[in-house]
C-alpha atoms as a PDB file:
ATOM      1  CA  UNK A   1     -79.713   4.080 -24.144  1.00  0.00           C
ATOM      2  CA  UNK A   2     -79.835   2.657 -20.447  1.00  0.00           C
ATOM      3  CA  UNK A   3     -77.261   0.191 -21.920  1.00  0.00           C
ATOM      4  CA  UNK A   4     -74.904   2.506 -23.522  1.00  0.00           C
ATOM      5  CA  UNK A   5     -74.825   4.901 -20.681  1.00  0.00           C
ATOM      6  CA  UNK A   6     -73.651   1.923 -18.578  1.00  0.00           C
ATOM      7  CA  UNK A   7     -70.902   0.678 -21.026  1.00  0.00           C
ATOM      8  CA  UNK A   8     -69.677   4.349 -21.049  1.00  0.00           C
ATOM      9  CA  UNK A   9     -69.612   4.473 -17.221  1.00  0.00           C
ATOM     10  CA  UNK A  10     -67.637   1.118 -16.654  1.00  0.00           C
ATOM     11  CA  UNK A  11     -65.050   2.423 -19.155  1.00  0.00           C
ATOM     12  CA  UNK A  12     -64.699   5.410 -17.524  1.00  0.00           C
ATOM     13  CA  UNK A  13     -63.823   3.872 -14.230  1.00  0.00           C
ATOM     14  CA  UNK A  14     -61.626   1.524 -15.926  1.00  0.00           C
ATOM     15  CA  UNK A  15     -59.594   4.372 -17.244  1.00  0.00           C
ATOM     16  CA  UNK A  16     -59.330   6.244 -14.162  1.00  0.00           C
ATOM     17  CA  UNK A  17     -58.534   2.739 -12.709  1.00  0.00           C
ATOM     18  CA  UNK A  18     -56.037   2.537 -15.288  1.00  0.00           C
ATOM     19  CA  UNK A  19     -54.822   5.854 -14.186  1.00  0.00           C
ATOM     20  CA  UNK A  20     -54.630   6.117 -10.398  1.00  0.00           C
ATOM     21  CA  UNK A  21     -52.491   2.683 -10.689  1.00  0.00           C
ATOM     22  CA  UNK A  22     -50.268   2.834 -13.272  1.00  0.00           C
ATOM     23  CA  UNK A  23     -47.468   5.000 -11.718  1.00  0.00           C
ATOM     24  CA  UNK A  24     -47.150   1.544  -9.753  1.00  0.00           C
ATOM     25  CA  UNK A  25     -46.364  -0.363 -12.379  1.00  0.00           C
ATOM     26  CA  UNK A  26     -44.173   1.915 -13.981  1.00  0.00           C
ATOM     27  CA  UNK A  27     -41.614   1.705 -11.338  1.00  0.00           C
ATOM     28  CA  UNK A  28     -39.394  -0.347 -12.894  1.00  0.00           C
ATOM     29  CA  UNK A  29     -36.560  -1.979 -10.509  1.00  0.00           C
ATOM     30  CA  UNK A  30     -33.332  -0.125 -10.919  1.00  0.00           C
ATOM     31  CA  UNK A  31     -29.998  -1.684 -12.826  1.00  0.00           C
ATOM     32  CA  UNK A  32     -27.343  -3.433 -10.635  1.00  0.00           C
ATOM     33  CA  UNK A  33     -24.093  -1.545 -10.684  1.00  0.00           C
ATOM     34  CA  UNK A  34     -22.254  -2.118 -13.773  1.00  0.00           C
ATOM     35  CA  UNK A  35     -19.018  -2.337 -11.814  1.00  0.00           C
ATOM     36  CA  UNK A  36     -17.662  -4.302  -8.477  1.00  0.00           C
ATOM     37  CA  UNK A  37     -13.752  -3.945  -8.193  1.00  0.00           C
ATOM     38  CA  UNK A  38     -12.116  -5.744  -4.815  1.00  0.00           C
ATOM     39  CA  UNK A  39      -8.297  -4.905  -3.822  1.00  0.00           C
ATOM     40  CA  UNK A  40      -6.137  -6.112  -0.808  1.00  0.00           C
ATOM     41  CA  UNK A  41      -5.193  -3.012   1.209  1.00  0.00           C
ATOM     42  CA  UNK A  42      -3.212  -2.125   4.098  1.00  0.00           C
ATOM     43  CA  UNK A  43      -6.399  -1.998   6.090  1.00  0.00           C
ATOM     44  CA  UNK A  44      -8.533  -5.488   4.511  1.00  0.00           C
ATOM     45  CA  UNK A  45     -10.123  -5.857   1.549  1.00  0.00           C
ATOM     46  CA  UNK A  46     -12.055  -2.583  -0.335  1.00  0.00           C
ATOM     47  CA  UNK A  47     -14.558  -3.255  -2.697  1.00  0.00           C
ATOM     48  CA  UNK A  48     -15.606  -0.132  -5.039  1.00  0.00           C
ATOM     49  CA  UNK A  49     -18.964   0.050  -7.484  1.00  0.00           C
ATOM     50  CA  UNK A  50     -19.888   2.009  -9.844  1.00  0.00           C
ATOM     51  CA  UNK A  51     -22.918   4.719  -8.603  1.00  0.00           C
ATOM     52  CA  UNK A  52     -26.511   4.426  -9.881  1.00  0.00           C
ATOM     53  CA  UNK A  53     -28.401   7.148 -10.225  1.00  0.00           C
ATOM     54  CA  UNK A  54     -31.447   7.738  -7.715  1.00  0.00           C
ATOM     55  CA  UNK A  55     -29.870   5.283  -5.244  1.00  0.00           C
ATOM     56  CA  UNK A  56     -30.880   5.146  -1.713  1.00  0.00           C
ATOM     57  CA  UNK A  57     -28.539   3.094  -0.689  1.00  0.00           C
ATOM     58  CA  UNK A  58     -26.383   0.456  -1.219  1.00  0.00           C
ATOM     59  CA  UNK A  59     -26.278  -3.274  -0.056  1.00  0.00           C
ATOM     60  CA  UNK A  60     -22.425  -5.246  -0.230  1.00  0.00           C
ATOM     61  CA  UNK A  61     -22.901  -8.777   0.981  1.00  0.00           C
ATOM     62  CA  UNK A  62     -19.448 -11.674   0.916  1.00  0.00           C
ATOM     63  CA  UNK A  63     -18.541 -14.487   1.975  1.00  0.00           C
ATOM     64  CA  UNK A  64     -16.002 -17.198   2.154  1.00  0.00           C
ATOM     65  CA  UNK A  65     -15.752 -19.316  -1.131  1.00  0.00           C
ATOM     66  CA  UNK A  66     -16.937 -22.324   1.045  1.00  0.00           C
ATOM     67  CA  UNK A  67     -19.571 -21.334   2.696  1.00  0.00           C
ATOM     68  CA  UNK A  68     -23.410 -21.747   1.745  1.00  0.00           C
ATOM     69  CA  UNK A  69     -24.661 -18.692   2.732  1.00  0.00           C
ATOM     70  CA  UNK A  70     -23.427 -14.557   2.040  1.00  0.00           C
ATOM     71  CA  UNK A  71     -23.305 -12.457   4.862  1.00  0.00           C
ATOM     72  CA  UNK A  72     -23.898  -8.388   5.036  1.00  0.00           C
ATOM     73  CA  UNK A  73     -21.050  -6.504   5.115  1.00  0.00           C
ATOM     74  CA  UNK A  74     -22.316  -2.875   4.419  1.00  0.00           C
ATOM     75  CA  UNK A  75     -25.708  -1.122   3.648  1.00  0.00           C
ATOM     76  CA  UNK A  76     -25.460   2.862   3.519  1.00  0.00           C
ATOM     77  CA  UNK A  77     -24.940   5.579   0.379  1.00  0.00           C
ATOM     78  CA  UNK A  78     -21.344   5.151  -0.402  1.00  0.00           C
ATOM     79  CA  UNK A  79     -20.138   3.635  -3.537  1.00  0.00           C
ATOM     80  CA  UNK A  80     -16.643   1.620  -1.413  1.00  0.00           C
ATOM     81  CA  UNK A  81     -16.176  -0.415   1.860  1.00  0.00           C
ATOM     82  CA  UNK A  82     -12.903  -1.889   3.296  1.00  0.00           C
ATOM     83  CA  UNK A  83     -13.547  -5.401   4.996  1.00  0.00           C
ATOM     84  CA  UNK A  84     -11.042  -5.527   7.764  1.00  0.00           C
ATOM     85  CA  UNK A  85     -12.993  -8.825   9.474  1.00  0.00           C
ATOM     86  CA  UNK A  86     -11.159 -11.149   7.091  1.00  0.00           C
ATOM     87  CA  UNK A  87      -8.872 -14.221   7.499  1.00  0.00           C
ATOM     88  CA  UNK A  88      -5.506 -14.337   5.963  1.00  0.00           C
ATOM     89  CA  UNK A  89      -5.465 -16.497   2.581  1.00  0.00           C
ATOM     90  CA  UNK A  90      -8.913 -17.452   2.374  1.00  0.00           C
ATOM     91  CA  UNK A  91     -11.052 -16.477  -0.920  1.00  0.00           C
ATOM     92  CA  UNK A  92     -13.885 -14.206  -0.792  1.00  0.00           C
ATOM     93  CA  UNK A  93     -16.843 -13.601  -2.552  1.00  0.00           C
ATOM     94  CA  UNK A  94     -18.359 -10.500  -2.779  1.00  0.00           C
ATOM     95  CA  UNK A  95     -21.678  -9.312  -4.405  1.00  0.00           C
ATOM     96  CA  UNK A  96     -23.639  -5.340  -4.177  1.00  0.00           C
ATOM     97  CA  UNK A  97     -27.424  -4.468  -5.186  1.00  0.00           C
ATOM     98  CA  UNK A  98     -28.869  -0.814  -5.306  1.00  0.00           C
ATOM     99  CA  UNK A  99     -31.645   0.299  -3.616  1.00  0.00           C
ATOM    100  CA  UNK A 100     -34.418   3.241  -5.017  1.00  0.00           C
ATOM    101  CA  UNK A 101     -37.430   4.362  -3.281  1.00  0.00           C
ATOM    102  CA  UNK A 102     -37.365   0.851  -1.689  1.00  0.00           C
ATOM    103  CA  UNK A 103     -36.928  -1.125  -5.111  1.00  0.00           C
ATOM    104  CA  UNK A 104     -33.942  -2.802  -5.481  1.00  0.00           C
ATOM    105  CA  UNK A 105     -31.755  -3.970  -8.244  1.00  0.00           C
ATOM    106  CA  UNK A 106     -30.633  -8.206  -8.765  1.00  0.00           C
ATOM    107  CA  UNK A 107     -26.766  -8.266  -6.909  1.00  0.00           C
ATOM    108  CA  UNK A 108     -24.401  -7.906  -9.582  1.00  0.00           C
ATOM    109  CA  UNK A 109     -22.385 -11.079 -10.472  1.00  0.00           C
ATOM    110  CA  UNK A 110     -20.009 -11.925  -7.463  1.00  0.00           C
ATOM    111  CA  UNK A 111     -16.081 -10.935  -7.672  1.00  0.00           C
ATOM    112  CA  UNK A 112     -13.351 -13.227  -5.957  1.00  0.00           C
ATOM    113  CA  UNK A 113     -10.091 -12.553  -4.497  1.00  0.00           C
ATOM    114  CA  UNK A 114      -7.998 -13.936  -2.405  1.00  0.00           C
ATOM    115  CA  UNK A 115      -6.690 -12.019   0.826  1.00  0.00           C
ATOM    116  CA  UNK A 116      -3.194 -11.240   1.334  1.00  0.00           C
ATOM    117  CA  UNK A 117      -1.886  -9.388   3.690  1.00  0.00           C
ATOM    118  CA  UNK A 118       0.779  -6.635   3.854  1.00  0.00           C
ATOM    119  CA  UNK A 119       4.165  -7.509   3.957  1.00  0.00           C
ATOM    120  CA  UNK A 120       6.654  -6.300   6.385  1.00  0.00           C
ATOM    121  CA  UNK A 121       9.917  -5.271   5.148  1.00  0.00           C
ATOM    122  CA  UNK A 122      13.525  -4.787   5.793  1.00  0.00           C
ATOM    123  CA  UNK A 123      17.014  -4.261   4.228  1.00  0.00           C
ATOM    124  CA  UNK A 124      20.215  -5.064   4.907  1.00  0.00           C
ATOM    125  CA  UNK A 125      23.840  -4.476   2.645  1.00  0.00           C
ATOM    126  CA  UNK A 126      26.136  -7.321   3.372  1.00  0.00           C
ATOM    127  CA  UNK A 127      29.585  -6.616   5.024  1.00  0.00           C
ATOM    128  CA  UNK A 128      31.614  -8.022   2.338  1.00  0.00           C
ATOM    129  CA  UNK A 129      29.798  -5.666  -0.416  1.00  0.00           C
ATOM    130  CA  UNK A 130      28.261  -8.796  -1.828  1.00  0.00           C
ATOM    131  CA  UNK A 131      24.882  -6.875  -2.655  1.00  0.00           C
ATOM    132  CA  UNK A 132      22.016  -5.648  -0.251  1.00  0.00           C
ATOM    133  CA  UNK A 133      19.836  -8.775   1.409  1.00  0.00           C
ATOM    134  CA  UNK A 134      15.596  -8.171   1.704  1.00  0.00           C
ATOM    135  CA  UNK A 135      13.676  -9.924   4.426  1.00  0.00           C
ATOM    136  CA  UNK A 136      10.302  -9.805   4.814  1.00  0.00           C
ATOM    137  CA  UNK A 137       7.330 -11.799   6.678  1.00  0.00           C
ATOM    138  CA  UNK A 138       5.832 -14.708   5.166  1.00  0.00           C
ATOM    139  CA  UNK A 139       2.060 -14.078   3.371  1.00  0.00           C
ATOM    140  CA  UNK A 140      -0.431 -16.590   4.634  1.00  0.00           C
ATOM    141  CA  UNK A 141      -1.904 -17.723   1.014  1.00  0.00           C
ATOM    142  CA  UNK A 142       0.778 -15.814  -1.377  1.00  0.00           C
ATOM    143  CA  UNK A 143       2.125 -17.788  -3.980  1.00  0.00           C
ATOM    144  CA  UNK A 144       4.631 -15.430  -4.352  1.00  0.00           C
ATOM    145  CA  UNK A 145       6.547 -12.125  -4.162  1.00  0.00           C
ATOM    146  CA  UNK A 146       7.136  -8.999  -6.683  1.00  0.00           C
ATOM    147  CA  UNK A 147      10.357  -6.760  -5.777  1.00  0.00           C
ATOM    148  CA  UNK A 148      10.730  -3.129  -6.767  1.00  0.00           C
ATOM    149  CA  UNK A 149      13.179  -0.659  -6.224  1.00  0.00           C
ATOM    150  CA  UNK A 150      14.072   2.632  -6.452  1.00  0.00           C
ATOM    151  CA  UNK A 151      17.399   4.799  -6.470  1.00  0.00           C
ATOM    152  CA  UNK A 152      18.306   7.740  -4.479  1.00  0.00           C
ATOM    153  CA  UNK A 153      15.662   9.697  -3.512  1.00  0.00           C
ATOM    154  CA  UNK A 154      13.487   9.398  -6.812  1.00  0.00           C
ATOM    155  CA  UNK A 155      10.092   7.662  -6.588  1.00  0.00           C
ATOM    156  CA  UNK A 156      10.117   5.790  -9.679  1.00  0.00           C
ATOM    157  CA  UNK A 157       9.887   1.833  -8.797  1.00  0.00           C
ATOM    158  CA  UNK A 158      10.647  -0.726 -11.033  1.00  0.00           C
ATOM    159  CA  UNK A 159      10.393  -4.186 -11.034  1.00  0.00           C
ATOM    160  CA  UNK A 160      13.614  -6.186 -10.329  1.00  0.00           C
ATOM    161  CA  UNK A 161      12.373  -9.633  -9.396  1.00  0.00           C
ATOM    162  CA  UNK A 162       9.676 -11.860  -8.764  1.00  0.00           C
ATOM    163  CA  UNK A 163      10.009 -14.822  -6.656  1.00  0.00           C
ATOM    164  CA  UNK A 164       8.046 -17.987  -7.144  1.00  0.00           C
ATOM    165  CA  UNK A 165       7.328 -19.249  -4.191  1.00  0.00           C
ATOM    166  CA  UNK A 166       5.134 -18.537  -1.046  1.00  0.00           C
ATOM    167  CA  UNK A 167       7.627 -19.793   1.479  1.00  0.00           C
ATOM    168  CA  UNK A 168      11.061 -17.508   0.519  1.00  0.00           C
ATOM    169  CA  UNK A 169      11.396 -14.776   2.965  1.00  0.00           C
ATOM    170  CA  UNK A 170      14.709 -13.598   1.868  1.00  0.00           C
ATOM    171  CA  UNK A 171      16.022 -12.244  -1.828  1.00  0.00           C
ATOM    172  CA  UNK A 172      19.554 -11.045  -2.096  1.00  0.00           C
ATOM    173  CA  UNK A 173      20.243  -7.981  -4.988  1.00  0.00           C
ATOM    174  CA  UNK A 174      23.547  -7.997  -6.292  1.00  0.00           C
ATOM    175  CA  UNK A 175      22.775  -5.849  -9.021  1.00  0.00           C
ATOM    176  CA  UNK A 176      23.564  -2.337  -6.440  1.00  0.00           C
ATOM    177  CA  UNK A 177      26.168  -0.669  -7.188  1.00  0.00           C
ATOM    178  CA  UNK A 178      28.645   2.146  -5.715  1.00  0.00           C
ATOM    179  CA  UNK A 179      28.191   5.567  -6.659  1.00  0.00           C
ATOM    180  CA  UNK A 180      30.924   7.310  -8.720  1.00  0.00           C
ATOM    181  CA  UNK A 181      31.202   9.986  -6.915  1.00  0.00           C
ATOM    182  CA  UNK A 182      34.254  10.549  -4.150  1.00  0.00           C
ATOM    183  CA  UNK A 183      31.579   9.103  -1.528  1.00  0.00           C
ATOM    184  CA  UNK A 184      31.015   5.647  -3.021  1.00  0.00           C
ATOM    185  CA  UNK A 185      27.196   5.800  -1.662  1.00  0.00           C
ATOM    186  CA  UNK A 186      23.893   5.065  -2.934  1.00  0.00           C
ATOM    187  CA  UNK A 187      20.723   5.075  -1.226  1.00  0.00           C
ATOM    188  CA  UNK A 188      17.818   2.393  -2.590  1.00  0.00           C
ATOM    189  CA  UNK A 189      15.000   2.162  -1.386  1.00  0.00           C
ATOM    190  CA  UNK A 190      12.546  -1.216  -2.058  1.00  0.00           C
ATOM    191  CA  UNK A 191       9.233  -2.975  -1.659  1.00  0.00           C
ATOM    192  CA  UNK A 192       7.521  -5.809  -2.428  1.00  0.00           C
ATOM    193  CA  UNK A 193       4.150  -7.289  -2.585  1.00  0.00           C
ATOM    194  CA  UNK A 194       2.785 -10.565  -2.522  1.00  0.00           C
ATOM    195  CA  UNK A 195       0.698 -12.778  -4.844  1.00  0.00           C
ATOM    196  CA  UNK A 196      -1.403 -15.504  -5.613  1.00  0.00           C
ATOM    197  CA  UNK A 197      -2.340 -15.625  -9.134  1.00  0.00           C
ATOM    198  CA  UNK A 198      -3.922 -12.214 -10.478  1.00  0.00           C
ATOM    199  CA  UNK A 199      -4.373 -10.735  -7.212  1.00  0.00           C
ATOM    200  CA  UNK A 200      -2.115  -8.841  -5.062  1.00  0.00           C
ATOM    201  CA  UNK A 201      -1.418  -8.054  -1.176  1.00  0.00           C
ATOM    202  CA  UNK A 202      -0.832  -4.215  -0.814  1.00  0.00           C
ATOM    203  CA  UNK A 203       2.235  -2.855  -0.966  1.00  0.00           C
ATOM    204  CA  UNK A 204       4.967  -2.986   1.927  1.00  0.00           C
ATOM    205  CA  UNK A 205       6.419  -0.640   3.691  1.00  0.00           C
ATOM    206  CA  UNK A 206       9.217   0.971   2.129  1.00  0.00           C
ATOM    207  CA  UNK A 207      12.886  -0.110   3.710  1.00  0.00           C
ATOM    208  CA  UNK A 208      15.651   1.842   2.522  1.00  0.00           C
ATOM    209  CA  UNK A 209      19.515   0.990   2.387  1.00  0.00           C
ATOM    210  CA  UNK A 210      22.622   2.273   1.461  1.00  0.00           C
ATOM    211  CA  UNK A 211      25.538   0.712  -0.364  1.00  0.00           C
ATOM    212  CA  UNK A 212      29.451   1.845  -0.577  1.00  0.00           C
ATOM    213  CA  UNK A 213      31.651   3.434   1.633  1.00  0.00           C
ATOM    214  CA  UNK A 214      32.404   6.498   2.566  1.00  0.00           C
ATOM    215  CA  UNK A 215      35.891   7.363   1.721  1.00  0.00           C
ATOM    216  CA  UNK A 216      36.093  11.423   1.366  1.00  0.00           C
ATOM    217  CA  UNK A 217      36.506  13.160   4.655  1.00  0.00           C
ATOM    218  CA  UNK A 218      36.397  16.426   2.442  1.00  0.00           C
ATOM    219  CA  UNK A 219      33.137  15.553   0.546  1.00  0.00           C
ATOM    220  CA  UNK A 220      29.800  15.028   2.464  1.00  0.00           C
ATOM    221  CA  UNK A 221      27.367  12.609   2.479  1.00  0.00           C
ATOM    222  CA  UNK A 222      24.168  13.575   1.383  1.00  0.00           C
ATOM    223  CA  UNK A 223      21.184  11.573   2.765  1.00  0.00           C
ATOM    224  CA  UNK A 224      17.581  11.713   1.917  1.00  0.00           C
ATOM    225  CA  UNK A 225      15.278  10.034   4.446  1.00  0.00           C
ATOM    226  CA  UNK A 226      11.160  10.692   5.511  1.00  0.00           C
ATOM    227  CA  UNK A 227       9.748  11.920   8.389  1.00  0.00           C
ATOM    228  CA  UNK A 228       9.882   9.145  10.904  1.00  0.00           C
ATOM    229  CA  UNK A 229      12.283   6.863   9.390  1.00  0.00           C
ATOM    230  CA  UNK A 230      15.214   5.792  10.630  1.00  0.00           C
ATOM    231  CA  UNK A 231      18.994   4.680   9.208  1.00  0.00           C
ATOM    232  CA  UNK A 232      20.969   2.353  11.691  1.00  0.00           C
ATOM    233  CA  UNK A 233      23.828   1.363   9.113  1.00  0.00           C
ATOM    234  CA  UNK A 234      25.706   5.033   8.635  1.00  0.00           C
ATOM    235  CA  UNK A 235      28.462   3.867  11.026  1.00  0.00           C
ATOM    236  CA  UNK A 236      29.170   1.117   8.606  1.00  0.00           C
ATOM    237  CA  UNK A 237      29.515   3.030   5.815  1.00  0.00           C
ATOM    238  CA  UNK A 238      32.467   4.895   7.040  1.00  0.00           C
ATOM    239  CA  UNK A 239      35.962   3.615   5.591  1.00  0.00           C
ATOM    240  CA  UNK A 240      37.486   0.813   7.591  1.00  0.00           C
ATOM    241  CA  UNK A 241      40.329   3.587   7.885  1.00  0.00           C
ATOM    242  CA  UNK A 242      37.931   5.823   9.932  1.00  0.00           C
ATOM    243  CA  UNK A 243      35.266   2.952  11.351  1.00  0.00           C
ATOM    244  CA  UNK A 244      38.499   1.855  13.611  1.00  0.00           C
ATOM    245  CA  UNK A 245      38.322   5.186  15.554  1.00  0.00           C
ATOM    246  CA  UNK A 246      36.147   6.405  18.495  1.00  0.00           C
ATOM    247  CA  UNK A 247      32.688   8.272  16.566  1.00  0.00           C
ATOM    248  CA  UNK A 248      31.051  10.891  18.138  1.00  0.00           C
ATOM    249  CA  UNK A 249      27.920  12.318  16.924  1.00  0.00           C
ATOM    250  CA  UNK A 250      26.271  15.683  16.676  1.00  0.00           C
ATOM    251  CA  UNK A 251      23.368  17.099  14.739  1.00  0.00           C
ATOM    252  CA  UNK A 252      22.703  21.035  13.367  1.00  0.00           C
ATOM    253  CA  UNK A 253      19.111  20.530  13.979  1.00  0.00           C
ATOM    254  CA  UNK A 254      17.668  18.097  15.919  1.00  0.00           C
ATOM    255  CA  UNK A 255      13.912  19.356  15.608  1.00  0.00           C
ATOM    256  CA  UNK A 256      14.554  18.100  11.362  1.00  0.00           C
ATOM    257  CA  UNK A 257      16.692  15.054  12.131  1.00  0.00           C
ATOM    258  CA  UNK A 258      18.592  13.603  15.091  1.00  0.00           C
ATOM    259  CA  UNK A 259      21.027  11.156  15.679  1.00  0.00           C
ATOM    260  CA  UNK A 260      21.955   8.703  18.788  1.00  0.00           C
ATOM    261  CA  UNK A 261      25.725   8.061  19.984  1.00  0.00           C
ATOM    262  CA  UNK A 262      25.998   5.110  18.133  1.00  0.00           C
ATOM    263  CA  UNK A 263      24.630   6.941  14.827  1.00  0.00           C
ATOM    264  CA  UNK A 264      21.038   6.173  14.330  1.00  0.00           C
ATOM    265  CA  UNK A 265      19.583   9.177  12.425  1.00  0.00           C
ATOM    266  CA  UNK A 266      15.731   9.762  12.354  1.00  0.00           C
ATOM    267  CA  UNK A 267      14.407  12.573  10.619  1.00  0.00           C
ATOM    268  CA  UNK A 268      11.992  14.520  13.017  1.00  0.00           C
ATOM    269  CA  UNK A 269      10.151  16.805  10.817  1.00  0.00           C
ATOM    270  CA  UNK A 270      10.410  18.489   6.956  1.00  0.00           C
ATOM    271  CA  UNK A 271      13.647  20.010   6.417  1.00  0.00           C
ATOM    272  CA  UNK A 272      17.667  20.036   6.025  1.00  0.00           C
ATOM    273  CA  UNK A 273      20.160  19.231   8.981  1.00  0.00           C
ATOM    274  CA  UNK A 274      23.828  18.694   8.992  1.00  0.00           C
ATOM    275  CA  UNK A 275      25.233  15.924  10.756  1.00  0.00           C
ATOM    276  CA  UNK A 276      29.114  15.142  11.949  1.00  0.00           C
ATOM    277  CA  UNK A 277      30.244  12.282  12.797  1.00  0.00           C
ATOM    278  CA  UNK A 278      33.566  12.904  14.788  1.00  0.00           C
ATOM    279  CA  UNK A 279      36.259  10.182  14.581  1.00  0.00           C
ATOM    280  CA  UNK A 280      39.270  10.050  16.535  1.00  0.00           C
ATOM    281  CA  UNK A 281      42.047   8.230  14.726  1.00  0.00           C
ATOM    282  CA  UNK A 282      45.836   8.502  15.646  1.00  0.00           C
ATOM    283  CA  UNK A 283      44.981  11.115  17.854  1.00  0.00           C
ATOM    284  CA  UNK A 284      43.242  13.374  15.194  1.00  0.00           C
ATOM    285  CA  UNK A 285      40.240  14.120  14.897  1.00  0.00           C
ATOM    286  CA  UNK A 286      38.578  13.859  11.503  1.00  0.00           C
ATOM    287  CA  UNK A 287      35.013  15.773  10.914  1.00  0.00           C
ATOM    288  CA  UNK A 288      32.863  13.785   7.918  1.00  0.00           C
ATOM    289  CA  UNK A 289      29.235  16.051   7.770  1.00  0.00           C
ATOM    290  CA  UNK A 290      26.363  14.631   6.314  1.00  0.00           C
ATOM    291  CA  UNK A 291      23.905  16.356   4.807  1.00  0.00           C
ATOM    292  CA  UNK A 292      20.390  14.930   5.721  1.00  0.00           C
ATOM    293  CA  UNK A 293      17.531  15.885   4.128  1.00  0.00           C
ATOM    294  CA  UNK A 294      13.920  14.750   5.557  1.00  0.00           C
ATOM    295  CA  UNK A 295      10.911  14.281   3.255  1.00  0.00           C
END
């Protein structure tokens, strides 16, 4: 009996061993996130994860494709961080864990991409109506450039050429036309981005041109610009009948858009504004009005 009673006793304590330990081991590390995307940005590189639930926090570690050793780059409770410590052109490595109630997850496989920066943009039509030239600023580590463009006012890029090579700054499109209306005048607007293989730079600014003449004193010009951009080409795209004569320039509104005396227009705020551009010619004066609208 003595040795029965024993038996049962060491069982006993075995079970409520069993029991006062086992919520230890099952506490199971969590999953890695299923997902690590990386983009180049305006701002440096954002990487994005998928959540996991319970998470405590987060760990994102990268480095450069030739070093030995990853570095930190965030630890909190958001699911994205943008990078802006980066050099231009190199390839980086990046890798995120999950942490719950101190347990973590294994890093999830590392994602690579190359850093490009933003390119900076501008537009130009030629003076003999040959087309409209783009220049932009040469991507450290981009093998290459993508061109869109958009008409008018409408926001609906396409793509109209890609360059293959890192080292062309310039791109000429002679595929703009004139408008067939009495004004002659369309407005594009472009922007590019850079490449190197699958990834991409972020887009560049938007630089806008016209293309035509202006040929209808009786017909205005209607203009659609943003808040904070600028034309500096409007004088040009008078007729050479009226660009021979002495412009002066006046605005409606000058809160919505204003103009200088040699006929830079910048729109100022949200809103409509009629410009005239005076010219004297053969001692006449000849009103054209432009109709600006800011965005």
């Amino acid at each position: 009996m003595k040795k029965l009673k024993s038996i049962s006793i060491i069982l006993l304590s075995i079970a409520i061993c069993t029991l006062s330990v086992s919520p230890y081991f099952a506490a199971k590390a969590p999953k890695a996130p299923k997902t690590l995307k990386l983009s180049n940005t305006a701002n440096g590189i954002k990487a994005s994860w998928s959540k996991v639930k319970g998470a405590t926090k987060y760990v994102l570690k990268y480095k450069k494709s030739t070093a030995k050793k990853y570095k930190i780059a965030y630890s909190g409770k958001k699911i994205k961080y943008t990078d802006d410590n980066l050099s231009p052109g190199a390839t980086y490595k990046f890798k995120v864990k999950a942490v719950v109630k101190k347990k973590s997850s294994a890093y999830t496989k590392p994602a690579t991409i190359v850093y490009l920066d933003k390119p900076q943009l501008s537009a130009e039509e030629l003076l003999d109506m040959n087309g409209i030239t783009l220049t932009w600023s040469k991507v450290k580590g981009a093998k290459g450039y993508r061109i869109y463009r958009s008409l008018k006012s409408q926001n609906s890029y396409k793509k109209i050429a890609t360059i293959k090579s890192g080292s062309t700054k310039t791109y000429l499109d002679k595929t703009v036309k004139d408008s067939k209306t009495p004004t002659r005048i369309n407005s594009y607007k472009y922007y590019i981005k850079a490449y190197n293989g699958n990834y991409s730079s972020a887009k560049s600014n938007i630089a806008s041109e016209i293309f035509g003449y202006f040929e209808d004193e009786d017909t205005p010009l209607y203009l659609t610009i943003k808040k904070g951009e600028t034309y500096k080409d409007i004088y040009n795209k008078l007729s050479s009948y009226y660009a021979t004569g002495l412009v002066t320039w006046k605005t409606s509104d000058k809160s919505i858009a204003k103009v200088s005396s040699v006929g830079v227009i910048t729109g100022v705020k949200k809103g409509t504004a009629t410009l005239t551009a005076s010219v004297l010619y053969n001692d006449k004066v000849h009103d054209i009005k432009i109709i600006v609208t800011v965005k």
